[in-house]
N, C-alpha and C. Protein backbone atom coordinates (compact mmCIF):
# COMPACT_ATOMS: atom_id res chain seq x y z
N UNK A 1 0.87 -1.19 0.00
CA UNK A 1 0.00 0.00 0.00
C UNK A 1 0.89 1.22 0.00
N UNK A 2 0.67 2.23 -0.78
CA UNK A 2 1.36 3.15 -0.66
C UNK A 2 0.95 3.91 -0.36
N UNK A 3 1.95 4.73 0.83
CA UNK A 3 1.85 6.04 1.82
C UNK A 3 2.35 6.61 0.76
N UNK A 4 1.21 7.91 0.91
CA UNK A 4 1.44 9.26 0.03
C UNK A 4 1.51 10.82 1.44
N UNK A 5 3.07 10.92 1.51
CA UNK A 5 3.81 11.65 2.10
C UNK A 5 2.99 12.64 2.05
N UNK A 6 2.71 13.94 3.12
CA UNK A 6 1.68 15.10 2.46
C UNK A 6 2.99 16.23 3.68
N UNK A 7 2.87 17.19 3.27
CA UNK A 7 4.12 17.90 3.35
C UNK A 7 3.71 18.62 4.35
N UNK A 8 4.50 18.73 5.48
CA UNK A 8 4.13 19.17 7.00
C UNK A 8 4.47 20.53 7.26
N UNK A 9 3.50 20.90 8.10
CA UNK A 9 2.63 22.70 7.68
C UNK A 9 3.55 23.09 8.54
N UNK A 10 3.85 24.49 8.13
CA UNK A 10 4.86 24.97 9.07
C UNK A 10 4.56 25.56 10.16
N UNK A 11 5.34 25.74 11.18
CA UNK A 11 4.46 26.56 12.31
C UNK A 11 4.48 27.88 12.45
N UNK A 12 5.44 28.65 11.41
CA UNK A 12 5.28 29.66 11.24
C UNK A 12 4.32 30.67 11.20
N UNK A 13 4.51 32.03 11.49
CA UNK A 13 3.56 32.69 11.83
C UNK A 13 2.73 32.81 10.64
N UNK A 14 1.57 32.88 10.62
CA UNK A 14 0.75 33.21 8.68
C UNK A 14 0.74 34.94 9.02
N UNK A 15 1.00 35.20 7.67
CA UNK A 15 0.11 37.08 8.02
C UNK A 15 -0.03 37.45 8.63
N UNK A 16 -1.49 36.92 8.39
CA UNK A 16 -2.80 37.27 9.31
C UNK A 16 -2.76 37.51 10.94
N UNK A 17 -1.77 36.62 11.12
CA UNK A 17 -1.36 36.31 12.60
C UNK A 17 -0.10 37.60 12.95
N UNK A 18 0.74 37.87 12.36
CA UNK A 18 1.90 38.50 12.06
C UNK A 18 0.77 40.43 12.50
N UNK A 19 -0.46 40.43 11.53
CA UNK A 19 -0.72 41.54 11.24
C UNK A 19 -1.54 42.14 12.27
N UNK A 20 -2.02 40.61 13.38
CA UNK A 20 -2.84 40.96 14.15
C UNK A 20 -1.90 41.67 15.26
N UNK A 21 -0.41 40.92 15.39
CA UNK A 21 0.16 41.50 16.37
C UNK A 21 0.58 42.84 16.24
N UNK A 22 0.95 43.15 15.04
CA UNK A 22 1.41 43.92 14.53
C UNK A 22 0.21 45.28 15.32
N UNK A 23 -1.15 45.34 15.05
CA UNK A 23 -2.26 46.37 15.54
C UNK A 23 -2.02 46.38 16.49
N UNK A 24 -1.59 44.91 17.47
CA UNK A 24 -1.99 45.22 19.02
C UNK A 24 -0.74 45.87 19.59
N UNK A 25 0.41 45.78 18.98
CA UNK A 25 1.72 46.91 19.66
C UNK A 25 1.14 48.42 19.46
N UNK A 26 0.55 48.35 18.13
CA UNK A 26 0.23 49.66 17.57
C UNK A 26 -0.95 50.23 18.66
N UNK A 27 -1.68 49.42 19.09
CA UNK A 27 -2.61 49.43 19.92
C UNK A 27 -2.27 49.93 21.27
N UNK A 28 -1.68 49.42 21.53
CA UNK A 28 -0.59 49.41 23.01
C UNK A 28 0.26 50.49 22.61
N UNK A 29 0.71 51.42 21.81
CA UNK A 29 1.83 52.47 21.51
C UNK A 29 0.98 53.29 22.21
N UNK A 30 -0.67 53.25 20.89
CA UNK A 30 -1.12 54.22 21.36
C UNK A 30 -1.44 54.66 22.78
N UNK A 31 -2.29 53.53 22.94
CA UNK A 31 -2.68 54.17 24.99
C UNK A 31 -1.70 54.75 25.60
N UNK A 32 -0.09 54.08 25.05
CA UNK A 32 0.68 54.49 26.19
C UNK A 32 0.80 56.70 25.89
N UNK A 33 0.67 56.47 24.56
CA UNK A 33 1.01 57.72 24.19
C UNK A 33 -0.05 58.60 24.80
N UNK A 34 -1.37 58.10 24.48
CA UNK A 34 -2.35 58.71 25.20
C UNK A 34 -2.42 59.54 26.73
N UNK A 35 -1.61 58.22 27.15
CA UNK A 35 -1.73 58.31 28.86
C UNK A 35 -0.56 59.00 29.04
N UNK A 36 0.38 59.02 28.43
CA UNK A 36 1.42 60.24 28.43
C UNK A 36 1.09 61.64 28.49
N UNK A 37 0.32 61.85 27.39
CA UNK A 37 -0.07 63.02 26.88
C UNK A 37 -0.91 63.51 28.29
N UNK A 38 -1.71 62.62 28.51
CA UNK A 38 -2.67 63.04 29.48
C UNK A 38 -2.25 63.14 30.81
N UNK A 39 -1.20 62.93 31.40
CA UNK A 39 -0.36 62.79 32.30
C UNK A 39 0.77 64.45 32.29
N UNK A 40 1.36 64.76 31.05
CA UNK A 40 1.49 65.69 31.01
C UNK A 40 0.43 67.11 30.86
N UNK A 41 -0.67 66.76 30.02
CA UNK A 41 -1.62 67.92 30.23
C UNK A 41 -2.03 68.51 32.05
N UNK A 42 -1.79 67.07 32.52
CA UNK A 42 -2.35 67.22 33.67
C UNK A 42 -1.70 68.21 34.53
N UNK A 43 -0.12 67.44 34.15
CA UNK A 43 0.86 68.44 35.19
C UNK A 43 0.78 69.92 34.63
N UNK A 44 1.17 70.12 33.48
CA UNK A 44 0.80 71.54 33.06
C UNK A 44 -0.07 72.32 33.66
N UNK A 45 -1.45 71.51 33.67
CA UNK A 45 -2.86 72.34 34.38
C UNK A 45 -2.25 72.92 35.84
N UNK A 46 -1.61 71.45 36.84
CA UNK A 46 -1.24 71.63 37.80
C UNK A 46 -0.36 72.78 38.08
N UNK A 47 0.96 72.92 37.29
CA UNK A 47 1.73 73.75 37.91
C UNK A 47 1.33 75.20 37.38
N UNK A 48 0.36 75.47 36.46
CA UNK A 48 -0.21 76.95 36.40
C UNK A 48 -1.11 77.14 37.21
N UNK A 49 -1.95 76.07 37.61
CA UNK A 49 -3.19 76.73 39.22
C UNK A 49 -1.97 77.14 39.78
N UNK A 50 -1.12 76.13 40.31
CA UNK A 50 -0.10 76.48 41.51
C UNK A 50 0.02 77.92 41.58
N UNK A 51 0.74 78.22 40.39
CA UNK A 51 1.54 79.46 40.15
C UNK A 51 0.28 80.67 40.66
N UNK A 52 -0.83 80.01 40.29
CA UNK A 52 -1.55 81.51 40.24
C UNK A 52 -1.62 82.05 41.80
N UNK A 53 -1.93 80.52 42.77
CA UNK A 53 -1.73 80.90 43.99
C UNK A 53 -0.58 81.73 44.55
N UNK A 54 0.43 80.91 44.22
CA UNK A 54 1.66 81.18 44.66
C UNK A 54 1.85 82.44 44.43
N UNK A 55 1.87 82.99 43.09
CA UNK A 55 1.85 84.70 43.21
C UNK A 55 1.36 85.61 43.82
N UNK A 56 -0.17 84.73 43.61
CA UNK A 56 -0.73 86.08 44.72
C UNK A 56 -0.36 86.22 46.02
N UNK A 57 -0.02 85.00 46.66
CA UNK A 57 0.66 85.09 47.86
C UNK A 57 2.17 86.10 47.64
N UNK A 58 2.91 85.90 46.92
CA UNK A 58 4.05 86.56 47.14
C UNK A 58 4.09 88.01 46.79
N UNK A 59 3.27 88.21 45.50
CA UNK A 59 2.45 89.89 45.18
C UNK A 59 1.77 90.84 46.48
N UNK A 60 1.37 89.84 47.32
CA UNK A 60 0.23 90.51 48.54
C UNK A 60 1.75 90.36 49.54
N UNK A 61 2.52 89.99 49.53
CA UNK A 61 3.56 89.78 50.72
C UNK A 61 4.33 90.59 50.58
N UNK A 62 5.09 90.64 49.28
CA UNK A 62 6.41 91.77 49.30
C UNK A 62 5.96 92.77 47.81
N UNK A 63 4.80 93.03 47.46
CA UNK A 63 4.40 94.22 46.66
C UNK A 63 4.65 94.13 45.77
N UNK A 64 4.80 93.57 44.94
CA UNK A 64 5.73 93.45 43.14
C UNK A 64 5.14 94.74 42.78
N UNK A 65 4.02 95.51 42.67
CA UNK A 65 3.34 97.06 42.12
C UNK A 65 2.57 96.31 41.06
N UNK A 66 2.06 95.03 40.99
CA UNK A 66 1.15 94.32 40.36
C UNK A 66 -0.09 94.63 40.87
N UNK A 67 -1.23 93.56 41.72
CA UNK A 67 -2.05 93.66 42.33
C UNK A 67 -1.65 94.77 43.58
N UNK A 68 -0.65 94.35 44.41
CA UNK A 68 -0.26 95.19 45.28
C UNK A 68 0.61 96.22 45.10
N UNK A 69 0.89 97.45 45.55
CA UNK A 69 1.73 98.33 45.21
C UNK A 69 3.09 98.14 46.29
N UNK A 70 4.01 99.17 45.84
CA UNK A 70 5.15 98.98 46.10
C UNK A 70 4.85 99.67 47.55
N UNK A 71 5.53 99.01 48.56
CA UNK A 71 5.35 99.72 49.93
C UNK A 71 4.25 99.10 50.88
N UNK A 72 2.84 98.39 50.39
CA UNK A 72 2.39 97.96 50.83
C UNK A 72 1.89 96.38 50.82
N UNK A 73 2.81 95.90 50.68
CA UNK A 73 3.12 93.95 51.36
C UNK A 73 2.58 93.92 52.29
N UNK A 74 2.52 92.96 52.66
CA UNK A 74 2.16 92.63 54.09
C UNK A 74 3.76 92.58 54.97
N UNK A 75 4.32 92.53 54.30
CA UNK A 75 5.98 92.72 55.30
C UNK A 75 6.21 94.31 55.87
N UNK A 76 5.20 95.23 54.66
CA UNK A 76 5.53 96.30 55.35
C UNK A 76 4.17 96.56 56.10
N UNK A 77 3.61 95.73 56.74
CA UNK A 77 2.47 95.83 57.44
C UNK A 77 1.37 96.40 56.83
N UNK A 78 0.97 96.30 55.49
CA UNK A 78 0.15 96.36 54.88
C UNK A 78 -0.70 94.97 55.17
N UNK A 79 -2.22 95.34 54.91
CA UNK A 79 -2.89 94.19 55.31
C UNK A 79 -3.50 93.22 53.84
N UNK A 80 -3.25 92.40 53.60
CA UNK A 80 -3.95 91.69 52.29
C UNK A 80 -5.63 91.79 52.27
N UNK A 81 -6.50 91.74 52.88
CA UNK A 81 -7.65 91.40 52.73
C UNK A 81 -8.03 92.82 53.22
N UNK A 82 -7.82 93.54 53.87
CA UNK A 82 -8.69 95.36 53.93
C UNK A 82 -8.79 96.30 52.66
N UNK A 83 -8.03 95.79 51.94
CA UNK A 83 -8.41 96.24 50.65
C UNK A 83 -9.58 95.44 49.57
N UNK A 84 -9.92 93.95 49.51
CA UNK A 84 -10.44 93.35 48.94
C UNK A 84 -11.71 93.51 49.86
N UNK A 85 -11.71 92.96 50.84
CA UNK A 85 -13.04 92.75 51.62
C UNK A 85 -13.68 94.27 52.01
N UNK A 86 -12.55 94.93 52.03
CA UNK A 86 -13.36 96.48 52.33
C UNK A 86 -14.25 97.00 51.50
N UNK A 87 -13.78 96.18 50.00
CA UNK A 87 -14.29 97.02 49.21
C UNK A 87 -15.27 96.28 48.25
N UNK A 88 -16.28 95.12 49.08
CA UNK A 88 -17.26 94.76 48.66
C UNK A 88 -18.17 95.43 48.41
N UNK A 89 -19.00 95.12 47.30
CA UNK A 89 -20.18 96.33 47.26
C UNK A 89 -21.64 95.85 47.06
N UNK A 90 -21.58 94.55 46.92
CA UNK A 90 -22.59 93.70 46.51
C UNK A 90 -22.63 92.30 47.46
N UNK A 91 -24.22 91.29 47.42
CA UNK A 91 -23.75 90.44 48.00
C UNK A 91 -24.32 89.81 49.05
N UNK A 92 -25.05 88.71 49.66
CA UNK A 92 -25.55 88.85 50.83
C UNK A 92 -24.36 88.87 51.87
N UNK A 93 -22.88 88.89 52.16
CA UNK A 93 -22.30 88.54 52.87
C UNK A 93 -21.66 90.20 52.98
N UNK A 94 -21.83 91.14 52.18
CA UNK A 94 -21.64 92.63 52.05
C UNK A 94 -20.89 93.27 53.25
N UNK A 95 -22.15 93.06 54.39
CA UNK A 95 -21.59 93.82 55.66
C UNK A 95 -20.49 92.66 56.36
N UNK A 96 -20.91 91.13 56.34
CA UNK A 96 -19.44 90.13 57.14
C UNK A 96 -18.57 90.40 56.63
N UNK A 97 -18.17 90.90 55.13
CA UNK A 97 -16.72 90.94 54.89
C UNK A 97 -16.18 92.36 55.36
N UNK A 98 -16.79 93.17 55.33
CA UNK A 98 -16.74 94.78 55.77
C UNK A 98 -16.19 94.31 57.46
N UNK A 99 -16.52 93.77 58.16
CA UNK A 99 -16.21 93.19 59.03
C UNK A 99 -15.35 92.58 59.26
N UNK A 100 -14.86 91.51 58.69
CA UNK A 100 -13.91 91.17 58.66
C UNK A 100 -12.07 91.57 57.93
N UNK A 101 -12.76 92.77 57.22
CA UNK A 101 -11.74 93.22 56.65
C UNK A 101 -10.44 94.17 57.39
N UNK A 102 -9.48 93.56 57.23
CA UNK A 102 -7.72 94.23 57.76
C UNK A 102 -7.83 93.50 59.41
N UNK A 103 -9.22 92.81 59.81
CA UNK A 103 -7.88 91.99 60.79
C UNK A 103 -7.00 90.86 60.90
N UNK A 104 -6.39 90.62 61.77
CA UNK A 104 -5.18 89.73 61.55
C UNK A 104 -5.25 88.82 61.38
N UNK A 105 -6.34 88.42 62.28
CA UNK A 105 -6.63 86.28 62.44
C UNK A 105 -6.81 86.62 60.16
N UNK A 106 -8.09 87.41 59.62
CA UNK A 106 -8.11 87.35 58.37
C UNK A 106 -7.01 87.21 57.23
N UNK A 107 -6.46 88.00 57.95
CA UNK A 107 -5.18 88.21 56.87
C UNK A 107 -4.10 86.69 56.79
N UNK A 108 -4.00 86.23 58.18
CA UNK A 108 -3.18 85.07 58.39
C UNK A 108 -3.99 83.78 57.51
N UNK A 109 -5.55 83.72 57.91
CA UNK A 109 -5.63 82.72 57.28
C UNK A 109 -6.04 82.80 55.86
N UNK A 110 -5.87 84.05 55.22
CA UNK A 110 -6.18 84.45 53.90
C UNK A 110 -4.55 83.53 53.32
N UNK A 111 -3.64 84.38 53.96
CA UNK A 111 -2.33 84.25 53.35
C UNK A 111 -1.85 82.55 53.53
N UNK A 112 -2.29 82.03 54.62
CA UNK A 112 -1.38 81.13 55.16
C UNK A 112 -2.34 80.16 54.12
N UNK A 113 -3.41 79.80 53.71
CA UNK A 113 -4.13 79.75 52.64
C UNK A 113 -3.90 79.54 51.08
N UNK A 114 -4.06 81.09 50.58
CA UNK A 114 -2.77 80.80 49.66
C UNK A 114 -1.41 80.05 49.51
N UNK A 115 -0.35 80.36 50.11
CA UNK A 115 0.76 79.82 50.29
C UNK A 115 0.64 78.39 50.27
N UNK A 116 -0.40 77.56 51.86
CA UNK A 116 -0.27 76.27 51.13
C UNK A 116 -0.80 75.76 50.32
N UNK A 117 -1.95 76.04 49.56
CA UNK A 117 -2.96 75.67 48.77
C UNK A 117 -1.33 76.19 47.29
N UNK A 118 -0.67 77.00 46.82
CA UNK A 118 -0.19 77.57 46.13
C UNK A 118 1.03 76.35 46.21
N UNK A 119 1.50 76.07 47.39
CA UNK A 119 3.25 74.82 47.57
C UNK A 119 2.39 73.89 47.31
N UNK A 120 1.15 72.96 47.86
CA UNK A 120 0.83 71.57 47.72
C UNK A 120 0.63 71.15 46.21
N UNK A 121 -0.38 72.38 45.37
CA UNK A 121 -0.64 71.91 44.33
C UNK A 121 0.61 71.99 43.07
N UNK A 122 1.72 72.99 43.38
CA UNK A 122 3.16 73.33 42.57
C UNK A 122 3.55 72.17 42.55
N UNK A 123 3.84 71.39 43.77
CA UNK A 123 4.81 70.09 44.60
C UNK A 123 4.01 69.19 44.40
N UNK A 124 2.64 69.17 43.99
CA UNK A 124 1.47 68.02 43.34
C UNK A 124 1.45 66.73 44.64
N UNK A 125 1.46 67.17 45.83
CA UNK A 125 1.20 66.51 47.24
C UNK A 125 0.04 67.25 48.32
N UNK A 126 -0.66 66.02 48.29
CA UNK A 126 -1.75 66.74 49.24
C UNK A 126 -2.78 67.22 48.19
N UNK A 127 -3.39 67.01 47.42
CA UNK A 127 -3.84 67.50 46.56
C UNK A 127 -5.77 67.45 46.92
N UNK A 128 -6.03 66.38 47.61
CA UNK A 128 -7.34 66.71 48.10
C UNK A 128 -7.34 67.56 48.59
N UNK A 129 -6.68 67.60 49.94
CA UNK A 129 -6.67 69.08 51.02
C UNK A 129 -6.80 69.81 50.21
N UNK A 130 -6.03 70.14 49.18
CA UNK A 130 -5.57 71.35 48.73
C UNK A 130 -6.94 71.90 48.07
N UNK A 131 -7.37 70.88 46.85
CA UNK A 131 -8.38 71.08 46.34
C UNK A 131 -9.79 71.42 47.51
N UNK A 132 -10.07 70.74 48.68
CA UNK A 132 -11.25 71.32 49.75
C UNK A 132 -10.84 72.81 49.79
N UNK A 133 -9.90 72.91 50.92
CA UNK A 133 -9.50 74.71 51.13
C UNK A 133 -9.17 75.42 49.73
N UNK A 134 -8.98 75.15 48.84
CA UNK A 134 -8.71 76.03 47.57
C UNK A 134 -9.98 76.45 47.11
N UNK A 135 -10.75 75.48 47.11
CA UNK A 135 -12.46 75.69 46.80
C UNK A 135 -13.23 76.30 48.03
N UNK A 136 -12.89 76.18 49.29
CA UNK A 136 -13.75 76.97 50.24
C UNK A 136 -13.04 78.49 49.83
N UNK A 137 -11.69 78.64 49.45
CA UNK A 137 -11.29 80.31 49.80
C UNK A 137 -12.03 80.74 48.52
N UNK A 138 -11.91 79.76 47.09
CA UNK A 138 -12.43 80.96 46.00
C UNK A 138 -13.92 81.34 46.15
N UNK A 139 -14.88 79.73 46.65
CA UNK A 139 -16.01 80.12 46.71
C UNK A 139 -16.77 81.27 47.63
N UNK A 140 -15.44 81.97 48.98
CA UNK A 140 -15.36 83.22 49.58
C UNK A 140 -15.13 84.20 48.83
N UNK A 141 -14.40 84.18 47.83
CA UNK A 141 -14.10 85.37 47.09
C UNK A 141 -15.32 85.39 46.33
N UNK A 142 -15.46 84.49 45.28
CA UNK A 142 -16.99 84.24 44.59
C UNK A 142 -18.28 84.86 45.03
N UNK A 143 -18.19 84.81 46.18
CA UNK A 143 -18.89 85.30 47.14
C UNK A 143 -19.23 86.75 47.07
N UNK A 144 -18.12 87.03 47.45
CA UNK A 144 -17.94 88.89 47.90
C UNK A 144 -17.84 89.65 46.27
N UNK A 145 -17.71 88.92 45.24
CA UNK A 145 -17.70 89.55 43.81
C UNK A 145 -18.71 89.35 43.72
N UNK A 146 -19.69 88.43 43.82
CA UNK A 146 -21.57 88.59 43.73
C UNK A 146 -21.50 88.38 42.06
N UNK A 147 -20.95 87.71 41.19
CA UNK A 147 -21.58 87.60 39.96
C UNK A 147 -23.10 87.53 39.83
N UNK A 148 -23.97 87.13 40.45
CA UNK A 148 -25.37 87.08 39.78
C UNK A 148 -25.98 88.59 39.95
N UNK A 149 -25.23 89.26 40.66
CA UNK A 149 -25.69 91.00 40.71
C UNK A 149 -25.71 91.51 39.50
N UNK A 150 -26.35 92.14 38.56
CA UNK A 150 -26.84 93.26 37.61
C UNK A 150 -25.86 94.05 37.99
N UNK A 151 -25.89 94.80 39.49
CA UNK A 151 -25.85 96.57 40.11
C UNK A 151 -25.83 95.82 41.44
N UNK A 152 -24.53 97.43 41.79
CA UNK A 152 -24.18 96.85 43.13
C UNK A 152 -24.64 97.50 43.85
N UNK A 153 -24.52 97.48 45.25
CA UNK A 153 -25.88 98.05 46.24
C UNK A 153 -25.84 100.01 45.84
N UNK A 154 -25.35 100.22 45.53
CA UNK A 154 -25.05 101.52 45.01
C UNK A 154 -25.82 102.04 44.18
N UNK A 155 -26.74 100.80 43.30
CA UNK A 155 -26.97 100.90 42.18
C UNK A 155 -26.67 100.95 40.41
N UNK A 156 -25.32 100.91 40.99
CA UNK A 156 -24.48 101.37 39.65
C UNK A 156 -24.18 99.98 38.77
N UNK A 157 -23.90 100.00 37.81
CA UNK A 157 -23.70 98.36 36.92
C UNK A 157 -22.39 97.51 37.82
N UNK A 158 -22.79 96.31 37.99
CA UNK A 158 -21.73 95.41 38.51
C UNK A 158 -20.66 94.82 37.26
N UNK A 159 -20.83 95.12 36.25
CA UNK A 159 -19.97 95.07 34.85
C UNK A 159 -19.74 93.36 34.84
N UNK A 160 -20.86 92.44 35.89
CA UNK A 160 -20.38 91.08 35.65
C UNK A 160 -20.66 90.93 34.44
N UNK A 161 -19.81 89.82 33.80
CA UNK A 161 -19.70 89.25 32.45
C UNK A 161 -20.38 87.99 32.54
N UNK A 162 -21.22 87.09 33.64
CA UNK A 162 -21.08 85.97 33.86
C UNK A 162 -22.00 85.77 34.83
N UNK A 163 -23.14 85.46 35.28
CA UNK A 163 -24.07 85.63 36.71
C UNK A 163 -23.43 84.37 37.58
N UNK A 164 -22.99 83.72 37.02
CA UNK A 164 -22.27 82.10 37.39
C UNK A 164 -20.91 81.84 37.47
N UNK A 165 -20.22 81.72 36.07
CA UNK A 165 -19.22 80.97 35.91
C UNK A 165 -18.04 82.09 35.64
N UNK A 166 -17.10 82.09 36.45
CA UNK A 166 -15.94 83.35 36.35
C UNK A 166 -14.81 82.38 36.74
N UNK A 167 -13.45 83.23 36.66
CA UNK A 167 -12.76 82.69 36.52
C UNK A 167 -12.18 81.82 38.71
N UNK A 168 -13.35 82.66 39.58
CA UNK A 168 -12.78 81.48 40.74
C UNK A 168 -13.48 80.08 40.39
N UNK A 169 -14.13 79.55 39.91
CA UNK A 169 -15.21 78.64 39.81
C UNK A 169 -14.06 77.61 38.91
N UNK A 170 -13.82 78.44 37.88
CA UNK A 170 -12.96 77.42 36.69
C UNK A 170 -11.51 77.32 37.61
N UNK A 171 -11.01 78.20 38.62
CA UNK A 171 -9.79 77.70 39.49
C UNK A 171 -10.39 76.26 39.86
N UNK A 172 -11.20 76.64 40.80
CA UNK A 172 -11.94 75.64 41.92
C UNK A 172 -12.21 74.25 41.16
N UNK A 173 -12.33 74.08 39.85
CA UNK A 173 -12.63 73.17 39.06
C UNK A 173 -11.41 72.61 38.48
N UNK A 174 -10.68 73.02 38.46
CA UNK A 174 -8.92 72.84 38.34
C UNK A 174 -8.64 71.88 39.34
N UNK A 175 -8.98 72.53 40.40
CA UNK A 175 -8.04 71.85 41.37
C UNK A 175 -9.12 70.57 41.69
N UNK A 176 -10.64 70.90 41.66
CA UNK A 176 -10.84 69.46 41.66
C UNK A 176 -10.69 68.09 40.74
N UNK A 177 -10.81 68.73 39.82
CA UNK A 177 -9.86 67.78 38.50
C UNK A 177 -8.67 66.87 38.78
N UNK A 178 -8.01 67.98 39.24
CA UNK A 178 -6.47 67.57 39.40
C UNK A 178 -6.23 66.68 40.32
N UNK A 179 -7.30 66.97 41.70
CA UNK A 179 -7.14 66.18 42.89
C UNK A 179 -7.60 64.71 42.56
N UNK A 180 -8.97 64.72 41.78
CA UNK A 180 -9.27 63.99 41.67
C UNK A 180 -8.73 62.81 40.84
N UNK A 181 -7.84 63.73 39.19
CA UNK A 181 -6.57 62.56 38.60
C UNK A 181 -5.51 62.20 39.24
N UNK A 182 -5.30 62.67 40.59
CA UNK A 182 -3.98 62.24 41.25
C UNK A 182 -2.85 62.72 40.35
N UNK A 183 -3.09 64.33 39.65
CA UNK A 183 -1.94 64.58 39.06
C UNK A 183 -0.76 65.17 39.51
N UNK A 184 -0.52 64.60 40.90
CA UNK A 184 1.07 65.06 41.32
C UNK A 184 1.85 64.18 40.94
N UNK A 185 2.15 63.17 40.41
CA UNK A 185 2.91 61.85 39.62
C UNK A 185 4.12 62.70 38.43
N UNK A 186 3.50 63.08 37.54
CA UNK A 186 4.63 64.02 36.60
C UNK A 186 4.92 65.19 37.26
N UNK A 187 6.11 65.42 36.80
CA UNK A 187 6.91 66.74 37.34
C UNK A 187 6.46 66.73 38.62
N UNK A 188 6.32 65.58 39.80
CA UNK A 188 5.94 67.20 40.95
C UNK A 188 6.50 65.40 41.96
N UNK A 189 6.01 65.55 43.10
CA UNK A 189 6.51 64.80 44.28
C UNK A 189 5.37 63.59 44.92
N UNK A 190 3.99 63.50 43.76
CA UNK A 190 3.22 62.76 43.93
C UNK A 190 3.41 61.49 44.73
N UNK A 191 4.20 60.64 44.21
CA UNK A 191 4.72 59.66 44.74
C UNK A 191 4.96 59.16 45.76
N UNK A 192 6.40 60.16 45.80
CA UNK A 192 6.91 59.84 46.74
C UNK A 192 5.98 60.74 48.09
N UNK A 193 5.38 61.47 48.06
CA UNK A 193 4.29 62.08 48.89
C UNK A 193 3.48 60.72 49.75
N UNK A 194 2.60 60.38 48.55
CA UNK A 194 1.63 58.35 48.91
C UNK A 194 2.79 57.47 49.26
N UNK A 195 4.32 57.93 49.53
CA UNK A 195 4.84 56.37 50.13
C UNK A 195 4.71 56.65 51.54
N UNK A 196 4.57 57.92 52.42
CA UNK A 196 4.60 58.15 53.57
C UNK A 196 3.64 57.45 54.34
N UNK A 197 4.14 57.10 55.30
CA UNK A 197 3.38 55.78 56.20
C UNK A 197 2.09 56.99 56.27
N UNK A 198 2.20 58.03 57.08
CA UNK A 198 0.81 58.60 57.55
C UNK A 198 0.10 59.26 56.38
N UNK A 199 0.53 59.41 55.32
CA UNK A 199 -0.44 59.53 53.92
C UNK A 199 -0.95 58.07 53.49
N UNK A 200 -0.49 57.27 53.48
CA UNK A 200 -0.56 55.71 53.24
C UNK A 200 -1.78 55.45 54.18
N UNK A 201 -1.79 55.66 55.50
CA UNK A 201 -2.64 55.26 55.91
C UNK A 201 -4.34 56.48 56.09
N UNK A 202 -3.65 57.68 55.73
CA UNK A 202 -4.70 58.61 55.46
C UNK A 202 -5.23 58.51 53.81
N UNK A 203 -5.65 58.02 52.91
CA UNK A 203 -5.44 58.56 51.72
C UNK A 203 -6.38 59.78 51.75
N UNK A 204 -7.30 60.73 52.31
CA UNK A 204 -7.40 61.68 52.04
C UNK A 204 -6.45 63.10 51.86
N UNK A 205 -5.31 62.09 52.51
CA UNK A 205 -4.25 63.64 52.15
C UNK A 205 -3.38 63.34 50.79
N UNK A 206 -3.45 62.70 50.48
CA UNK A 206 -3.06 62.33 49.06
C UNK A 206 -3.34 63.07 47.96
């Protein structure tokens, strides 16, 4: 009887097989690129909130002649908040900030405020905290600017652009973003921040 030899298939890869892998690296490039990208957008976002804090803290401290003028920092005992809160004009909170405006406990926790809300989110550690108190101080300022006012108690036009959405709201939305992507990881000290035993075992300060 004759065996008819039939020629043994190779195990080589076919194409098809070749082309599928071929998508799934391509596949896998992409996400990674994705998650790059998005990892850096993030930090970017991060270290410009930072900055915005951080300036105003150091503008209201030693005067750059920006927001604050030259001579009156708070180093030269100028007060940060008797100028802002004094000069509410609208608002249900109108007369508390009038009140509260140029004293000290205010000024300390205005500044001390800024500053850390301005280092945690730069240094991308602590970033919940940061994001709660960053959102209680703007939604104070938010406050005392009264966007949904027309006219301020004066009567005169409040020149809002916006009855809602201004630019503390889109801070405040920053930082909850940010807190919420855990974007202290690029450029900043994320990390090594979550290896600390008492962040480790807090993760709200994370």
């Amino acid at each position: 009887m004759a065996v008819h030899g039939h020629a043994h298939r190779s195990s080589s890869f076919h194409p098809s097989v070749r082309r599928d892998r071929t998508d799934s690296g391509a596949a896998v490039a992409a996400v990674a690129a994705t998650d790059a990208g998005r990892a850096y957008a993030l930090a970017s976002l991060r270290l410009l909130t930072g900055f915005v804090f951080l300036w105003a803290f150091l503008d209201k401290t030693f005067g750059f002649r920006y927001a604050t003028g030259q001579g009156k920092g708070w180093i030269d005992g100028g007060s940060p908040t008797k100028g802002f809160l004094g000069s509410v004009a609208v608002g249900p909170m109108e007369s508390v900030f009038h009140s509260w405006a140029g004293h000290a406990w205010a000024d300390w926790l205005f500044m001390l405020g800024l500053l850390g809300i301005g280092v945690a989110v730069t240094a991308g550690v602590a970033l919940r905290p940061a994001a709660v108190a960053g959102t209680a101080l703007l939604a104070l300022m938010w406050i005392a600017e009264w966007p949904p006012a027309m006219h301020l108690s004066d009567g005169s036009p409040s020149m809002s652009t916006n009855p809602f959405v201004d630019f503390h709201v889109v801070y405040a939305a920053a930082l909850v973003v940010l807190a919420a992507a855990g974007a202290g990881a690029t450029w900043g000290l994320g990390q090594l921040w979550a290896r600390l035993p008492f962040v480790r075992d807090h993760s709200w300060l994370r």
